[in-house]
Protein backbone atom coordinates (compact mmCIF):
# COMPACT_ATOMS: atom_id res chain seq x y z
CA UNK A 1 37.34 -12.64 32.27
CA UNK A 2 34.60 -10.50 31.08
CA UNK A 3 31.01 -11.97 31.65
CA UNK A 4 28.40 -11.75 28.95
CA UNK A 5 25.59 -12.66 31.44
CA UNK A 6 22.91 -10.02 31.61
CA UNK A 7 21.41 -8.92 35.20
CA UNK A 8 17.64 -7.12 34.72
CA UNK A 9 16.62 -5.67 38.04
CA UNK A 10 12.97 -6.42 37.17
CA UNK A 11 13.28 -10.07 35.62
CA UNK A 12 16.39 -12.08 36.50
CA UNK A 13 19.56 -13.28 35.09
CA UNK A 14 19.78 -14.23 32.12
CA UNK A 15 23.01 -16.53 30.53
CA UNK A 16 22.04 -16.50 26.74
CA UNK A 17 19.47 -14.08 24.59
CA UNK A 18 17.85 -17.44 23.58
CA UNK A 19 16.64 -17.78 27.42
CA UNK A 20 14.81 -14.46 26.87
CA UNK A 21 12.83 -15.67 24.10
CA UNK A 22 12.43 -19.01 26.43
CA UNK A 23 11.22 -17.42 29.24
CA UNK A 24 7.00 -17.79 28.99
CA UNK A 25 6.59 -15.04 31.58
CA UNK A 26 7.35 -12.58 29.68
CA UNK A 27 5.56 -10.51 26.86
CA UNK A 28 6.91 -9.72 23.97
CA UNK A 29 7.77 -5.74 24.87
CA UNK A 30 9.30 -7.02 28.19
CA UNK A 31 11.66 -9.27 25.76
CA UNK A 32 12.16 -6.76 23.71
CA UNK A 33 12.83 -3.94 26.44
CA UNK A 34 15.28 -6.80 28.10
CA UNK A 35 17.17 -7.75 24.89
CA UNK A 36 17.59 -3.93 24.01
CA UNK A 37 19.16 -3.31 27.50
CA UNK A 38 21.50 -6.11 27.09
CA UNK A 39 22.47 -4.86 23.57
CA UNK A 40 23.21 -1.96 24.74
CA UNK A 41 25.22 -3.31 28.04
CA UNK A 42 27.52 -5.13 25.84
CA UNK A 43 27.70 -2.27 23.20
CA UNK A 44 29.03 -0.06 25.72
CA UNK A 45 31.49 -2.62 27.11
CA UNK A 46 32.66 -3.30 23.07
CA UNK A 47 33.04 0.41 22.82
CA UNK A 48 35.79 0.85 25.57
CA UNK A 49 37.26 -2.87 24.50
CA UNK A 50 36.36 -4.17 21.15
CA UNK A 51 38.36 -7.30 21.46
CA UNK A 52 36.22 -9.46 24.25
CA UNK A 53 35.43 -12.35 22.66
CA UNK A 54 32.64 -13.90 25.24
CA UNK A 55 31.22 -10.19 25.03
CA UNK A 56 31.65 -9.96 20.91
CA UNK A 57 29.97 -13.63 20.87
CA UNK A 58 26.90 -12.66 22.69
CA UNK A 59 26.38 -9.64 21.20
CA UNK A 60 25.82 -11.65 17.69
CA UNK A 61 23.54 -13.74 19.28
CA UNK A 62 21.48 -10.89 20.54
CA UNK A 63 21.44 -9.48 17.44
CA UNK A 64 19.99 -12.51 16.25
CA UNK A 65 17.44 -13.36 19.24
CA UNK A 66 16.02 -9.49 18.69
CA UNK A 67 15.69 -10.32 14.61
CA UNK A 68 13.65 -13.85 15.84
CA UNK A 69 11.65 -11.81 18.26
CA UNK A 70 10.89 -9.28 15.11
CA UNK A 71 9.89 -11.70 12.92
CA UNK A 72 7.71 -13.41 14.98
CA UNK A 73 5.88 -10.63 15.46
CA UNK A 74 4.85 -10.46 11.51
């Protein structure tokens, strides 16, 4: 099985995109550089198999975490 998790070599593991916007030690750029990363992790892994479901799933939800993130902003 393909894991979704996401692995930043400067800020930890993360399970979910919501524990990104969770995490208080982080500004927002270092969310935003993080979620961006991730989106494009799983972007690369949907481009060489488009049918991982765990992958497809958390790709929604970043989508999703990085529109929060945006509108918070405003």
């Amino acid at each position: 099985m393909m894991s979704s998790k996401f692995d930043h070599p400067t800020h930890g593991s993360y399970d979910k995109p919501e524990d990104v916007l969770k995490d208080d030690r982080l500004s927002d750029g270092e969310k935003e550089t993080i979620l961006s990363e991730w989106r494009s992790s799983l972007q690369q892994i949907l481009k060489n198999d488009p049918n991982v479901p765990e992958v497809k799933a958390t790709s929604e939800s970043l989508d999703t975490a990085i529109e929060n993130l945006s509108a918070a902003r405003t």
